[in-house]
N, C-alpha and C. Protein backbone atom coordinates (compact mmCIF):
# COMPACT_ATOMS: atom_id res chain seq x y z
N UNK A 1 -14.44 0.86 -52.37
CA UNK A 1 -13.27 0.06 -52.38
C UNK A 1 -12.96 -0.40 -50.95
N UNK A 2 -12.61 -1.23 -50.57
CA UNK A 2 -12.73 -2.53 -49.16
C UNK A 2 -11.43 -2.83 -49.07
N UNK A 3 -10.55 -2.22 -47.92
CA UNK A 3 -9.53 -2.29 -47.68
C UNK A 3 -9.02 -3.86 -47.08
N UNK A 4 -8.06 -4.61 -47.95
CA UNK A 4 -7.85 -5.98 -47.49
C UNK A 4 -6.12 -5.82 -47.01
N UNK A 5 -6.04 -6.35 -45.81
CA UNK A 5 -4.91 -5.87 -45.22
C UNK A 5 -3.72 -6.89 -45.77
N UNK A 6 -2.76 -7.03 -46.43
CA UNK A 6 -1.47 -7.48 -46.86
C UNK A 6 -0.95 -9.02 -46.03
N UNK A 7 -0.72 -10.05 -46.18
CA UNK A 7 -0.56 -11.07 -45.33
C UNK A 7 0.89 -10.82 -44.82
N UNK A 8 1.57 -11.25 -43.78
CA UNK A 8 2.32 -10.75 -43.15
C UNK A 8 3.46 -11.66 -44.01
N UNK A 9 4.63 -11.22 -44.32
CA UNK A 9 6.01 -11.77 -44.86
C UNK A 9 6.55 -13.21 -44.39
N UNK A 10 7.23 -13.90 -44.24
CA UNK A 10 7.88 -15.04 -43.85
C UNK A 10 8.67 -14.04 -42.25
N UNK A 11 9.30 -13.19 -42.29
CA UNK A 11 10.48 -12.40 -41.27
C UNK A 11 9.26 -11.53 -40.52
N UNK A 12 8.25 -11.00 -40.91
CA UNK A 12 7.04 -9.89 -39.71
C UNK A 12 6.42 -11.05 -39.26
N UNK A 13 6.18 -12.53 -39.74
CA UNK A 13 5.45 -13.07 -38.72
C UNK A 13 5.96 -14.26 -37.97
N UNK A 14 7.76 -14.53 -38.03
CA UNK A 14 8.65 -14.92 -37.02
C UNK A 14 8.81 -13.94 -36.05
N UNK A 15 8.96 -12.81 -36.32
CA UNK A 15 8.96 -11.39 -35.48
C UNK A 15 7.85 -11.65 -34.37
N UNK A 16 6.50 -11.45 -35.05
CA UNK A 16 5.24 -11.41 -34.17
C UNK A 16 5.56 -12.52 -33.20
N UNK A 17 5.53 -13.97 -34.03
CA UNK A 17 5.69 -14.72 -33.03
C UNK A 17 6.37 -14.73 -31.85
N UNK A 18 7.93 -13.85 -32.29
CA UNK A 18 8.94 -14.28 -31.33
C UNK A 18 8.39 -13.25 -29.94
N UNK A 19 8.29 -12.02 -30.57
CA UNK A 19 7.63 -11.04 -29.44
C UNK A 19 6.27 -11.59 -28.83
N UNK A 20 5.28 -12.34 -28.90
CA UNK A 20 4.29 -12.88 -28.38
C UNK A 20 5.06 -14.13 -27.64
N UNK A 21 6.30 -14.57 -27.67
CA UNK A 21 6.82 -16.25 -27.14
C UNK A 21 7.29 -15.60 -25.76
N UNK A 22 8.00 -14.05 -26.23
CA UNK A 22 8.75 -13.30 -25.11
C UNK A 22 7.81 -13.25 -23.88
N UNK A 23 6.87 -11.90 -24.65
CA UNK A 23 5.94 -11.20 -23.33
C UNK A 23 5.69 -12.35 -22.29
N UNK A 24 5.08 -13.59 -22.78
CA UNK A 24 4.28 -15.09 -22.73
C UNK A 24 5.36 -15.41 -21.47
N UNK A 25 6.92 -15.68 -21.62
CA UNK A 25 8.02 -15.71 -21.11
C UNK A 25 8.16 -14.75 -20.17
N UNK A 26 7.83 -13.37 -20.13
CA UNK A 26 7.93 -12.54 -19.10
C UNK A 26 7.14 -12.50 -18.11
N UNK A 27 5.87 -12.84 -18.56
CA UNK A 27 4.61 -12.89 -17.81
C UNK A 27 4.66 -14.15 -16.61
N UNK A 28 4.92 -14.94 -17.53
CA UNK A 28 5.29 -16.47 -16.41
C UNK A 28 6.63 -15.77 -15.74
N UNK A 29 8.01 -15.14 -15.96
CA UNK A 29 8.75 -15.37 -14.93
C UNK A 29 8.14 -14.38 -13.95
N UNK A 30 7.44 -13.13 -13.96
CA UNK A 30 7.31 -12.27 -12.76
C UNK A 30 6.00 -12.78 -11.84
N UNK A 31 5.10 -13.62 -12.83
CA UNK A 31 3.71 -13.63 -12.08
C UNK A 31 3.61 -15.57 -11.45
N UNK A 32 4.45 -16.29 -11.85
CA UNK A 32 4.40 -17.39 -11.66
C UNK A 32 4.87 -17.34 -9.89
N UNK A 33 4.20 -18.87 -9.80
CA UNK A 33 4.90 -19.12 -8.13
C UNK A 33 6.16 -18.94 -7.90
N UNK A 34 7.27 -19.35 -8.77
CA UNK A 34 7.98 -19.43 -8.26
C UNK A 34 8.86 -18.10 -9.15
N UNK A 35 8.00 -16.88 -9.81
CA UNK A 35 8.27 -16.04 -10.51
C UNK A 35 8.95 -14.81 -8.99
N UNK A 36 9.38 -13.66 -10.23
CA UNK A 36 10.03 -12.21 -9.17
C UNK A 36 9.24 -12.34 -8.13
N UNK A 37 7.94 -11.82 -8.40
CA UNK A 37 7.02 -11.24 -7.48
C UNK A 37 7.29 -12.67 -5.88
N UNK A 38 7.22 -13.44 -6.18
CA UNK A 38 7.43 -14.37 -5.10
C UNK A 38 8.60 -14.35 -4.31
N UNK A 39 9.62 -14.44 -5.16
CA UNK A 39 11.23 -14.06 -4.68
C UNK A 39 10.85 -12.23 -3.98
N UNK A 40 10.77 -11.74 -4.05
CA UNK A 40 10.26 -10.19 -3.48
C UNK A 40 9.78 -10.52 -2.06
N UNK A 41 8.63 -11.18 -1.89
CA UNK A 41 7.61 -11.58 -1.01
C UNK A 41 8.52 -12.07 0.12
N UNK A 42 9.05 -13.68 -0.55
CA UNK A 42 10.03 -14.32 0.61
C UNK A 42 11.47 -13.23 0.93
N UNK A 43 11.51 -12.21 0.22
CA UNK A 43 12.66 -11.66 0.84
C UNK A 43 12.25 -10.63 2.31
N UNK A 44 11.06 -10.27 1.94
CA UNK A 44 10.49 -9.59 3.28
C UNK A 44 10.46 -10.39 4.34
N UNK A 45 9.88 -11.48 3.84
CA UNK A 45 9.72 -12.82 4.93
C UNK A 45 10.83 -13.35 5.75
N UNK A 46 12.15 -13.56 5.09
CA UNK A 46 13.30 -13.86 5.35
C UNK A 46 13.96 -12.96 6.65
N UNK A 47 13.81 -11.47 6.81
CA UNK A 47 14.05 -10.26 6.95
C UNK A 47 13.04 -10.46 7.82
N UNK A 48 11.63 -10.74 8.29
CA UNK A 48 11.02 -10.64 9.76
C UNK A 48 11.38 -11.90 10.37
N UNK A 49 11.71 -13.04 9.70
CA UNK A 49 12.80 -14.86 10.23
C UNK A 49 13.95 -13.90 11.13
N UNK A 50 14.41 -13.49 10.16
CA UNK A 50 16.30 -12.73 10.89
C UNK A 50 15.77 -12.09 12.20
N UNK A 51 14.90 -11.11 12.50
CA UNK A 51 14.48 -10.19 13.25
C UNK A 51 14.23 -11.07 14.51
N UNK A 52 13.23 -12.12 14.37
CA UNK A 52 12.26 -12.93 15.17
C UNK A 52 13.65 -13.74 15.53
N UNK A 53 14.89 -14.49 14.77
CA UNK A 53 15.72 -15.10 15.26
C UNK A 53 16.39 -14.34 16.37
N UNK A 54 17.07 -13.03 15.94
CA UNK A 54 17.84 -12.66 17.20
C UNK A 54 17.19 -12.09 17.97
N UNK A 55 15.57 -11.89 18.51
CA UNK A 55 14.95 -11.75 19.63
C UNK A 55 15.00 -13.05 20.47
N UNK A 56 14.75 -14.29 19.64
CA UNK A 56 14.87 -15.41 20.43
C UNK A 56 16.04 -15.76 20.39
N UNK A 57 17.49 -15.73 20.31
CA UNK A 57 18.70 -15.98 20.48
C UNK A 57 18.72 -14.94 21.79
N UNK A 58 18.28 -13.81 21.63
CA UNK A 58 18.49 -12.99 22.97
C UNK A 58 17.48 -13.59 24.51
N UNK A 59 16.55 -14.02 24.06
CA UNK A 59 15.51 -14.15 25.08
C UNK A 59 16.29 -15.88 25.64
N UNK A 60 16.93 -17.34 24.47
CA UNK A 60 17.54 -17.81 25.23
C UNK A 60 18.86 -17.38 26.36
N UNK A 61 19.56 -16.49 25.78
CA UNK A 61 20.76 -15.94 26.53
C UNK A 61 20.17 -15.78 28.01
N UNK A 62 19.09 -15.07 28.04
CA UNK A 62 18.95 -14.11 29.34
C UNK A 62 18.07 -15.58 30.05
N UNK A 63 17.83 -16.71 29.67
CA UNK A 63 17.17 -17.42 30.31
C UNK A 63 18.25 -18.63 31.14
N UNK A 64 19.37 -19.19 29.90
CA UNK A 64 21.16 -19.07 30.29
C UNK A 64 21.43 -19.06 31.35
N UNK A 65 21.53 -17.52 31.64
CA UNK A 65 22.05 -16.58 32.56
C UNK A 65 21.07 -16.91 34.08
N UNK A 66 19.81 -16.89 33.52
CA UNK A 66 18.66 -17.21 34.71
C UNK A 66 18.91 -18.65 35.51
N UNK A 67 18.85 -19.37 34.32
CA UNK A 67 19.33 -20.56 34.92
C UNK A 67 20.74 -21.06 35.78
N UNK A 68 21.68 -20.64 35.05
CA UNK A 68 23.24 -20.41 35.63
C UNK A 68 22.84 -19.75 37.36
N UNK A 69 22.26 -18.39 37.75
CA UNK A 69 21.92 -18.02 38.51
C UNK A 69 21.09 -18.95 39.78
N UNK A 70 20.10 -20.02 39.12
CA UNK A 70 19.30 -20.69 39.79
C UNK A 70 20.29 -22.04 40.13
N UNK A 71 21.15 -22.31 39.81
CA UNK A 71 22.23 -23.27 40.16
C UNK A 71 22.57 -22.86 40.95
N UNK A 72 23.11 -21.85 40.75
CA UNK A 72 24.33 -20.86 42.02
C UNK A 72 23.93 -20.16 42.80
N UNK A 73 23.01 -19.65 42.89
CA UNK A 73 22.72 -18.59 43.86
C UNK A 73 21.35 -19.26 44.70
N UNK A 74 21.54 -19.08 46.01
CA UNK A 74 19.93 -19.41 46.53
C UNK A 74 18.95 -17.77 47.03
N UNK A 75 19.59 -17.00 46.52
CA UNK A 75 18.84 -15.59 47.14
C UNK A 75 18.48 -15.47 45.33
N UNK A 76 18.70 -16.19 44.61
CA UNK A 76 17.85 -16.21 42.63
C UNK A 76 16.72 -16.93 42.87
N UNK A 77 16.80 -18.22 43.75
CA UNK A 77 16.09 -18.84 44.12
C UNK A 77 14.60 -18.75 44.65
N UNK A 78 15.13 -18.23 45.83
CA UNK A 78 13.70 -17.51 46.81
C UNK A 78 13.78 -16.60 45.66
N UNK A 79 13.78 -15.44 45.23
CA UNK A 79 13.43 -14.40 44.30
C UNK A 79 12.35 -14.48 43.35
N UNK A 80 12.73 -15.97 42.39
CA UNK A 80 12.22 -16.50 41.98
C UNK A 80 10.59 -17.38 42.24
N UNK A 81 10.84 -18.00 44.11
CA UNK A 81 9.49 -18.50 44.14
C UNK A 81 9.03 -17.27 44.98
N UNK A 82 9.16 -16.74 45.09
CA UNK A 82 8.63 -14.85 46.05
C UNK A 82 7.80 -14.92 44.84
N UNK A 83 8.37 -14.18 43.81
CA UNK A 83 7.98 -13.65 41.88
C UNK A 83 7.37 -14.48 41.12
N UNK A 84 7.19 -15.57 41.32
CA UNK A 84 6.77 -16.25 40.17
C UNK A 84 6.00 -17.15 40.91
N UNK A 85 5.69 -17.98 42.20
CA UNK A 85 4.87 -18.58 42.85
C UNK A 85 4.47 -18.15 43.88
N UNK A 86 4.58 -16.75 44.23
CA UNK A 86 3.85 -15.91 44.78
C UNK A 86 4.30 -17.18 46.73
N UNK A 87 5.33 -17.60 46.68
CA UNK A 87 5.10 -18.22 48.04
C UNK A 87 5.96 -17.01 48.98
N UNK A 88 5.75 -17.39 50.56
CA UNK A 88 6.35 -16.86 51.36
C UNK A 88 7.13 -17.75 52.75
N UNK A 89 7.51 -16.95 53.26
CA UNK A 89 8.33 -17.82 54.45
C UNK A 89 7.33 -18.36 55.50
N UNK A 90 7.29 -18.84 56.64
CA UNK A 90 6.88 -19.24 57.63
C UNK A 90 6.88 -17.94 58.39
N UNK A 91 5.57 -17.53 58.88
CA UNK A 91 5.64 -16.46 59.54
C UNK A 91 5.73 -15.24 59.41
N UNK A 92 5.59 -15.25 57.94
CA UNK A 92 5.93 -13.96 57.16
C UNK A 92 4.32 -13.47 57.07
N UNK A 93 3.92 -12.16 57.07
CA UNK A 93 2.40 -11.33 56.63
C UNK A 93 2.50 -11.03 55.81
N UNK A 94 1.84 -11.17 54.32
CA UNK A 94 1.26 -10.55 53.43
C UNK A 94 0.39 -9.50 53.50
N UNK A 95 0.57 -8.53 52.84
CA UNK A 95 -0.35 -7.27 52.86
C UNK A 95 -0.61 -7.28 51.61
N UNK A 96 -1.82 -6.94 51.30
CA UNK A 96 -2.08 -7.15 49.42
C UNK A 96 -2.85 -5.60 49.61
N UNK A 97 -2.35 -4.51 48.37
CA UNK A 97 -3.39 -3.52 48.77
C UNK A 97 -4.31 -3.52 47.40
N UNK A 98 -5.36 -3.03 47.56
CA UNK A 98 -6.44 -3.47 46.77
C UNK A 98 -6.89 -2.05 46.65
N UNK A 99 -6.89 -1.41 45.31
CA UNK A 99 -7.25 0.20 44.83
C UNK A 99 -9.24 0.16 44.92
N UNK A 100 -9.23 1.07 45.64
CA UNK A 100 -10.45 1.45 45.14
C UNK A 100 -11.03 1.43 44.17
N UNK A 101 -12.04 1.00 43.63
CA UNK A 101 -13.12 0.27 42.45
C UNK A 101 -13.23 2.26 41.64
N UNK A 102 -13.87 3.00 42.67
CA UNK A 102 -13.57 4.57 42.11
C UNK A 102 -12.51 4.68 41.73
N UNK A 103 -11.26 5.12 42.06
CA UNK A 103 -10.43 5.41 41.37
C UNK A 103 -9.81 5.27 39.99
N UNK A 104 -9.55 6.31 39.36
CA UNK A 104 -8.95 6.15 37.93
C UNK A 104 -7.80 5.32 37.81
């Protein structure tokens, strides 16, 4: 005897359907581009933006301040081309010391 399985009712196979329309529906909102998993992603992303912003909101401030200084002050000035263009006065000696190639 050959078991023949029952055809499904008018209400078990709106059911099936509706639960196969769902999953179908769940699957696209978490795995799609513009699904969870993406919203997740850009929220990390957002969160190293914030981080990276107020390093560079801080790094303009202190440059601001540098500048304000290079208006006003002429001892920011020389400091500045001493430090950063390596120049010197008229008459001034440089001594450069140079480490031994041995040494750690």
């Amino acid at each position: 005897m050959r078991y023949t399985p029952k055809p499904l009712n008018k209400i078990q196979t709106t059911l099936a359907l509706s639960l196969l329309l769902f999953a179908t529906m769940i699957g696209v909102a978490v795995f799609s581009d513009d699904g969870v998993m993406t919203v997740f992603s850009f929220k990390g992303d957002l969160e190293k933006l914030k981080e990276n912003n107020e390093s560079l909101v801080e790094d303009n401030l202190t440059l601001r301040r540098e500048i304000g200084a290079l208006k006003s002050d002429p001892l920011a000035v020389e400091r500045v081309a001493r430090e950063k263009l390596n120049l010197v006065r008229p008459g001034e000696t440089v001594y450069q010391i140079v480490p031994h190639p041995n040494t750690p």
